[in-house]
C-alpha atoms as a PDB file:
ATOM      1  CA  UNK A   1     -28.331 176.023  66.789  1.00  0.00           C
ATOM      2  CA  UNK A   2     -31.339 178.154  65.743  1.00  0.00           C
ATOM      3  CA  UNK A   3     -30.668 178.319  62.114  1.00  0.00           C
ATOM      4  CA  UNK A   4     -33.764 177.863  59.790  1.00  0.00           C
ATOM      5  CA  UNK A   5     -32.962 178.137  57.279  1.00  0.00           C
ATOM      6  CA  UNK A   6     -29.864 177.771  55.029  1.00  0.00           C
ATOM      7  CA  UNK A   7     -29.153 178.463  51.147  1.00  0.00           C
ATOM      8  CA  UNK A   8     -25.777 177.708  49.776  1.00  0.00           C
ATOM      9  CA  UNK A   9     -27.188 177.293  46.223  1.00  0.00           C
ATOM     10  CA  UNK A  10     -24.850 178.396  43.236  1.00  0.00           C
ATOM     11  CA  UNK A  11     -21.624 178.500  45.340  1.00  0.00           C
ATOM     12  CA  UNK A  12     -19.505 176.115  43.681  1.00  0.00           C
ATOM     13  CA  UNK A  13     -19.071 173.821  46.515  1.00  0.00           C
ATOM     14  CA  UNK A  14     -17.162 170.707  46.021  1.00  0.00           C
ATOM     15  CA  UNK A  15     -16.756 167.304  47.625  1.00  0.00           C
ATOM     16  CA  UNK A  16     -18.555 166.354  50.382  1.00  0.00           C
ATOM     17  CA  UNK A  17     -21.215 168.050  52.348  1.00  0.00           C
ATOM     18  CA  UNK A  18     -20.388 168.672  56.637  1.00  0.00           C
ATOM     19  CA  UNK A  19     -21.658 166.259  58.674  1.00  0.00           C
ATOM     20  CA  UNK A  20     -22.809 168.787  60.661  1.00  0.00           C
ATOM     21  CA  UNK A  21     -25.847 169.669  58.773  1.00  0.00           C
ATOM     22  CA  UNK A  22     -27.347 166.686  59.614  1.00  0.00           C
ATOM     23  CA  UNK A  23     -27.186 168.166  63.947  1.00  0.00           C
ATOM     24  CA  UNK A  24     -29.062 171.050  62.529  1.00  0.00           C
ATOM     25  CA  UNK A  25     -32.583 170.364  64.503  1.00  0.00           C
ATOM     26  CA  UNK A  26     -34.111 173.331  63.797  1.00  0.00           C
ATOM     27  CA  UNK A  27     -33.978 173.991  60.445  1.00  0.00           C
ATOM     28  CA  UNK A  28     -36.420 174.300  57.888  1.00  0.00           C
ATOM     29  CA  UNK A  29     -35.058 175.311  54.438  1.00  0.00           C
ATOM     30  CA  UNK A  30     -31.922 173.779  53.153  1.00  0.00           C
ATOM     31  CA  UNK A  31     -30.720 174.738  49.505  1.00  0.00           C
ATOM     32  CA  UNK A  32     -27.813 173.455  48.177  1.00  0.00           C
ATOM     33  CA  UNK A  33     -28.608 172.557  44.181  1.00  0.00           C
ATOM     34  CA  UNK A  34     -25.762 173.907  41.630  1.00  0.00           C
ATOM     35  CA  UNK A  35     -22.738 172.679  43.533  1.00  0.00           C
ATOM     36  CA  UNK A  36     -20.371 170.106  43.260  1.00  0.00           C
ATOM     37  CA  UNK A  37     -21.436 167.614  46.190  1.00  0.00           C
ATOM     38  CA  UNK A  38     -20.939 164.154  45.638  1.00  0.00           C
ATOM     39  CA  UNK A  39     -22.029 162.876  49.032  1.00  0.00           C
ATOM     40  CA  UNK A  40     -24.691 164.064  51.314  1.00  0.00           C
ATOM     41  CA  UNK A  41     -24.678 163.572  54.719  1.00  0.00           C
ATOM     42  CA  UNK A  42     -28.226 161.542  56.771  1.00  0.00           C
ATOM     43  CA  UNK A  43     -30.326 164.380  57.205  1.00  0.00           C
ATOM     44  CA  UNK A  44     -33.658 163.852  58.892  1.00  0.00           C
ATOM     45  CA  UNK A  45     -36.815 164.861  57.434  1.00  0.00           C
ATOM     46  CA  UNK A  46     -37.249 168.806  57.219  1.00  0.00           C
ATOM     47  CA  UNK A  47     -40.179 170.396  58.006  1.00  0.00           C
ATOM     48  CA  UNK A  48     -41.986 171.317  55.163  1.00  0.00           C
ATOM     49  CA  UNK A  49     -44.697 173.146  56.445  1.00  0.00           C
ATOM     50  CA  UNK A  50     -43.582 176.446  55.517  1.00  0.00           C
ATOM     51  CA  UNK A  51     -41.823 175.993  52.266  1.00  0.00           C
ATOM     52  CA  UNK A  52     -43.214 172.312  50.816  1.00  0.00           C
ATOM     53  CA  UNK A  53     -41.620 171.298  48.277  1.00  0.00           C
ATOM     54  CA  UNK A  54     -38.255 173.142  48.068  1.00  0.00           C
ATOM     55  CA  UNK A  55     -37.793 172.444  51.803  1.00  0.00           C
ATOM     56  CA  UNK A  56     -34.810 170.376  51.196  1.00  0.00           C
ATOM     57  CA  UNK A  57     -32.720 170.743  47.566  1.00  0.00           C
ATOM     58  CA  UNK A  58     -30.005 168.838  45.976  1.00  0.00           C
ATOM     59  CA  UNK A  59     -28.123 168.044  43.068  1.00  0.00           C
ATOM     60  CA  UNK A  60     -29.590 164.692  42.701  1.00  0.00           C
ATOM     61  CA  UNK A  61     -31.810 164.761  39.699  1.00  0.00           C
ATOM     62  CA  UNK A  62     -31.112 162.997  36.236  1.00  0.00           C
ATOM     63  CA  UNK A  63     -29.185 163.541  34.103  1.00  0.00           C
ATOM     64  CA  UNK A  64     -26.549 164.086  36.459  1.00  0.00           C
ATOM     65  CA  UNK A  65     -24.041 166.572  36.550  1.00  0.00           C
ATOM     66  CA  UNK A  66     -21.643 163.569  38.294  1.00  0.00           C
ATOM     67  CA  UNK A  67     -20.747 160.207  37.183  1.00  0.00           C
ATOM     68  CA  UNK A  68     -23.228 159.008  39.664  1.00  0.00           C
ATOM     69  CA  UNK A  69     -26.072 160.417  40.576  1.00  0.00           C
ATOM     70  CA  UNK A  70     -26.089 162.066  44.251  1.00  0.00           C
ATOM     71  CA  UNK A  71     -28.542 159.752  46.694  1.00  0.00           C
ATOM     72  CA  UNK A  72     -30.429 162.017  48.827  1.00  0.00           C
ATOM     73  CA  UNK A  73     -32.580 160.522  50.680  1.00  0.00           C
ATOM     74  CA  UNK A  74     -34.924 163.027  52.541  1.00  0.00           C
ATOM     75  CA  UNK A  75     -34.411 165.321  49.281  1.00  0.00           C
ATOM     76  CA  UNK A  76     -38.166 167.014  48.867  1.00  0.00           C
ATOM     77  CA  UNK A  77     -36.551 168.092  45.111  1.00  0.00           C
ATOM     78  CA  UNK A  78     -33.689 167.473  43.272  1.00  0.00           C
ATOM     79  CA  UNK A  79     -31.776 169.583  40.087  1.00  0.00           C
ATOM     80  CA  UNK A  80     -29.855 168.036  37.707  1.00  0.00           C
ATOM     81  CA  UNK A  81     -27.723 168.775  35.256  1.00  0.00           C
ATOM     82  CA  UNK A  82     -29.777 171.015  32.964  1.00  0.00           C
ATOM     83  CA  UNK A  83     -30.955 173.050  36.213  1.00  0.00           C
ATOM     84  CA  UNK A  84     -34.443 171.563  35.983  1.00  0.00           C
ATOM     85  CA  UNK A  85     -35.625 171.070  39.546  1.00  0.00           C
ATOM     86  CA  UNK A  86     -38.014 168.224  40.020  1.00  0.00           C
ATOM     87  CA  UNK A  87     -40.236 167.508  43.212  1.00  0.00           C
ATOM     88  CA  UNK A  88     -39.632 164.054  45.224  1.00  0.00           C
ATOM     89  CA  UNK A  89     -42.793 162.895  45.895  1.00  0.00           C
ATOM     90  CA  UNK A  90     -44.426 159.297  45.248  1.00  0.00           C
ATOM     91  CA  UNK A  91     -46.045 159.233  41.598  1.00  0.00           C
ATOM     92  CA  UNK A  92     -49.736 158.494  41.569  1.00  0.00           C
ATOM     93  CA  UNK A  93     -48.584 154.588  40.287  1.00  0.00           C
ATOM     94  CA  UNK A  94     -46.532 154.689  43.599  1.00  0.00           C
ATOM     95  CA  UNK A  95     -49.270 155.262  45.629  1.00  0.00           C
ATOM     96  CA  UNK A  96     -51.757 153.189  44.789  1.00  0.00           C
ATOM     97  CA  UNK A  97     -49.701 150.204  43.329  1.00  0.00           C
ATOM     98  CA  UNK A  98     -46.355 150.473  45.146  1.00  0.00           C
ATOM     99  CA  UNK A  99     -44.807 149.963  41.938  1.00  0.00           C
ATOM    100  CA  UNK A 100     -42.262 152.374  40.178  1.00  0.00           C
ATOM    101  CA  UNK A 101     -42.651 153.582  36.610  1.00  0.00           C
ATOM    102  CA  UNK A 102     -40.205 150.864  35.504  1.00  0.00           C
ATOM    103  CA  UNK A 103     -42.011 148.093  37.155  1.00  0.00           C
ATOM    104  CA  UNK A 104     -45.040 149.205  35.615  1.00  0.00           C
ATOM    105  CA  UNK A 105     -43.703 149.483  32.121  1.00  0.00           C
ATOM    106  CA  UNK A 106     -42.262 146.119  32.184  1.00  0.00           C
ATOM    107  CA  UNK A 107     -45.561 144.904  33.901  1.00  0.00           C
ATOM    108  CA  UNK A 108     -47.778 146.535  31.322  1.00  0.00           C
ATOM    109  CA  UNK A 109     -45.640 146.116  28.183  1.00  0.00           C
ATOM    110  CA  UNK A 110     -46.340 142.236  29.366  1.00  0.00           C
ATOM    111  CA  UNK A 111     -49.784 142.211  29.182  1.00  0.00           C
ATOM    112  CA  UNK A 112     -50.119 144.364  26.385  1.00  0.00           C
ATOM    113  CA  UNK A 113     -48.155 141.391  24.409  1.00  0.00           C
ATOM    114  CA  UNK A 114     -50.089 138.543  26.142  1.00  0.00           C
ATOM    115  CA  UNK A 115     -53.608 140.028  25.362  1.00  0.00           C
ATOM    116  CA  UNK A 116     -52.130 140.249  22.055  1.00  0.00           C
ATOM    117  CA  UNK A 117     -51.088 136.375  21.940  1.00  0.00           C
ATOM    118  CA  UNK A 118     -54.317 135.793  23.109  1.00  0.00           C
ATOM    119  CA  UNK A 119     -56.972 137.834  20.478  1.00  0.00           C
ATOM    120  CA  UNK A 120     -54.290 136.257  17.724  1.00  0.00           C
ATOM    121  CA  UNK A 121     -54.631 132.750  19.142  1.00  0.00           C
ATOM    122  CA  UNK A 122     -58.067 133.390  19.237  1.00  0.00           C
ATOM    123  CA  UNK A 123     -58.667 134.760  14.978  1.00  0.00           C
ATOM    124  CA  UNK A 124     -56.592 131.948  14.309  1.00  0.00           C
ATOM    125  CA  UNK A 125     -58.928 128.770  16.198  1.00  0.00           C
ATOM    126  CA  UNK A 126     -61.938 131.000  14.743  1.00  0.00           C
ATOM    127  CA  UNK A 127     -60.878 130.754  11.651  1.00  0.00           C
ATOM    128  CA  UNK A 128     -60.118 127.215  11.708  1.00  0.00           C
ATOM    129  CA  UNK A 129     -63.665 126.634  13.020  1.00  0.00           C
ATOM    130  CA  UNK A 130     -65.074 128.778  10.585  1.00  0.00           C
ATOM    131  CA  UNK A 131     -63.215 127.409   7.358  1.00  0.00           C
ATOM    132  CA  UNK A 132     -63.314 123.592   8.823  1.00  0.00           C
ATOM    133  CA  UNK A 133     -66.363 122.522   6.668  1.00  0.00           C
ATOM    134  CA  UNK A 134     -65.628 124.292   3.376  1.00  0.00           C
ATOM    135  CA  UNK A 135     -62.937 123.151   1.037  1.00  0.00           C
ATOM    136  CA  UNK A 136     -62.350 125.111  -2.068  1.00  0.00           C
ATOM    137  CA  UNK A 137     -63.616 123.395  -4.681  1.00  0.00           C
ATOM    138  CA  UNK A 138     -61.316 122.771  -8.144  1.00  0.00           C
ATOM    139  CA  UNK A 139     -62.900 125.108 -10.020  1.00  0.00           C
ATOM    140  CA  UNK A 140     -61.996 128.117  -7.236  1.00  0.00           C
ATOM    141  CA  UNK A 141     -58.662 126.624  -6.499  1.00  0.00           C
ATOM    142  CA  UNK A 142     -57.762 127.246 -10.524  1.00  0.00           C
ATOM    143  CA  UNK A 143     -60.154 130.750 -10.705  1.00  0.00           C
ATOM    144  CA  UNK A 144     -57.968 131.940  -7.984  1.00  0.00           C
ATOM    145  CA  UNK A 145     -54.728 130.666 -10.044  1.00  0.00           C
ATOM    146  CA  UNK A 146     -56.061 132.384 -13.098  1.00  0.00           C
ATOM    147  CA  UNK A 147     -56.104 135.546 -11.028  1.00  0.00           C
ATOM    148  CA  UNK A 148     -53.087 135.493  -9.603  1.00  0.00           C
ATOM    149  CA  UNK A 149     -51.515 134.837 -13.059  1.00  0.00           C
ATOM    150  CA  UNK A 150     -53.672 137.808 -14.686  1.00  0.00           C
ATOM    151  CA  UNK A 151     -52.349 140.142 -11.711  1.00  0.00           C
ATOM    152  CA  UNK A 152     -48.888 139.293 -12.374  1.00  0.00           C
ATOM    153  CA  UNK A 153     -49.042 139.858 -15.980  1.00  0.00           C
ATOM    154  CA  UNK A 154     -50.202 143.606 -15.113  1.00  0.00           C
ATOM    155  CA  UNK A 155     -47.964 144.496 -12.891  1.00  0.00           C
ATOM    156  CA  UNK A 156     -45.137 142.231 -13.961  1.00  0.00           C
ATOM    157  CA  UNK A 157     -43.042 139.832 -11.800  1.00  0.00           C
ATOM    158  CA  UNK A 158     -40.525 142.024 -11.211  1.00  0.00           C
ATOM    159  CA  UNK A 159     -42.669 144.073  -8.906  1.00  0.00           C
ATOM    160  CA  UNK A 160     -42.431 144.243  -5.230  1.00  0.00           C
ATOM    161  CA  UNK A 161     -46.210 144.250  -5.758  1.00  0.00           C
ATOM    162  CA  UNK A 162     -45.870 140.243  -7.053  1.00  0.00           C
ATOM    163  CA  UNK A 163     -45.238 139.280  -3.393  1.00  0.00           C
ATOM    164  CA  UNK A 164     -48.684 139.865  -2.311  1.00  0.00           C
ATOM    165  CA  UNK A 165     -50.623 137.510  -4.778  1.00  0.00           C
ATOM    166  CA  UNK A 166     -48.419 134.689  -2.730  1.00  0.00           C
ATOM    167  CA  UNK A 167     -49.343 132.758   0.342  1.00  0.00           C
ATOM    168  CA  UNK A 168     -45.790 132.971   1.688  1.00  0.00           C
ATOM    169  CA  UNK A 169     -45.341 134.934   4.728  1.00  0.00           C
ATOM    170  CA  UNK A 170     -42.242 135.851   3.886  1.00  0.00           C
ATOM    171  CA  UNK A 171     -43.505 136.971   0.765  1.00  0.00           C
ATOM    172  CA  UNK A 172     -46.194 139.582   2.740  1.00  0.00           C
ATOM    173  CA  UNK A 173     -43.127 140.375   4.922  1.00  0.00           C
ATOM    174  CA  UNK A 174     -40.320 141.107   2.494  1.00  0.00           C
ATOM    175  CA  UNK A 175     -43.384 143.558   0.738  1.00  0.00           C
ATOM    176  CA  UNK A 176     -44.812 145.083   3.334  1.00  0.00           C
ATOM    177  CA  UNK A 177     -41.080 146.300   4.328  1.00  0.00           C
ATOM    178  CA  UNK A 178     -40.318 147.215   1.088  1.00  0.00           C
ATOM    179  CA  UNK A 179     -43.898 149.501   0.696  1.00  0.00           C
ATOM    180  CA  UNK A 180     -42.707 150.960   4.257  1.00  0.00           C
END
């Protein structure tokens, strides 16, 4: 056949698509977003030298207008539900990493939280190092107690403020939460 190009957009076509579009070899445009196709028959690659990116349109965008989402695999854009069209091309993460969005989430969520580990592991051995050598002396120690009692007297012991002259973590966490 000689057809180039074929839109059947907005028709209200149900079920599955012919497999006869697939023996189509010359065509060039094929539109079919805004039906009701649930299955989409192996279509080779379109050329999309004339039209690019909206050589080759289906329903197969998310959210879905289906209870699964159509696969289209030589799709150059897919609609979805809401009638936002979307180019199928590779994302600039799927070019140069081969990884997809998810992947690289997961993969960079991961090292977010071990750098993370790593600079707190690190305060913490500095710290050590730092405060190895120099014990509070008695006089401090009870200074600091005289504080603490002074600042609790102000603001009273009721106060969700009294949890932060403590050295109990769950003291600094049950505050915190509370001033949040």
């Amino acid at each position: 056949s000689k057809l180039t190009y074929l839109r059947l957009s907005y028709n209200a076509f149900t079920g599955v698509a012919p497999e006869s579009l697939g023996e189509l070899t010359q065509l060039q445009l094929l539109q079919l977003q805004s039906n009701r196709i649930t299955k989409m028959p192996n279509i080779p690659q379109l050329d999309g030298s004339i039209y690019n990116k909206s050589t080759f349109v289906t329903d197969c965008g998310v959210p879905s207008a289906f209870d699964e989402a159509l696969e289209c695999e030589h799709c150059t854009m897919c609609c979805n539900a809401n009638e936002d069209c979307y180019p199928q091309e590779d994302t600039r993460i799927a070019e140069h990493l081969g990884l997809s969005y998810s992947t690289f989430a997961v993969l960079f969520i991961s090292c977010f939280i071990a750098l993370c580990c790593i600079v707190a592991l690190s305060l913490y051995l500095f710290s050590k190092r730092k405060n190895r050598g120099s014990a509070l002396t008695l006089s401090t120690e009870r200074r600091l107690e005289e504080d603490d009692k002074y600042a609790l007297s102000r603001i009273g012991k009721e106060s969700v403020y009294s949890y932060f002259v403590t050295d109990k973590v769950l003291g600094w966490i049950v505050a915190f939460a509370t001033l949040g």
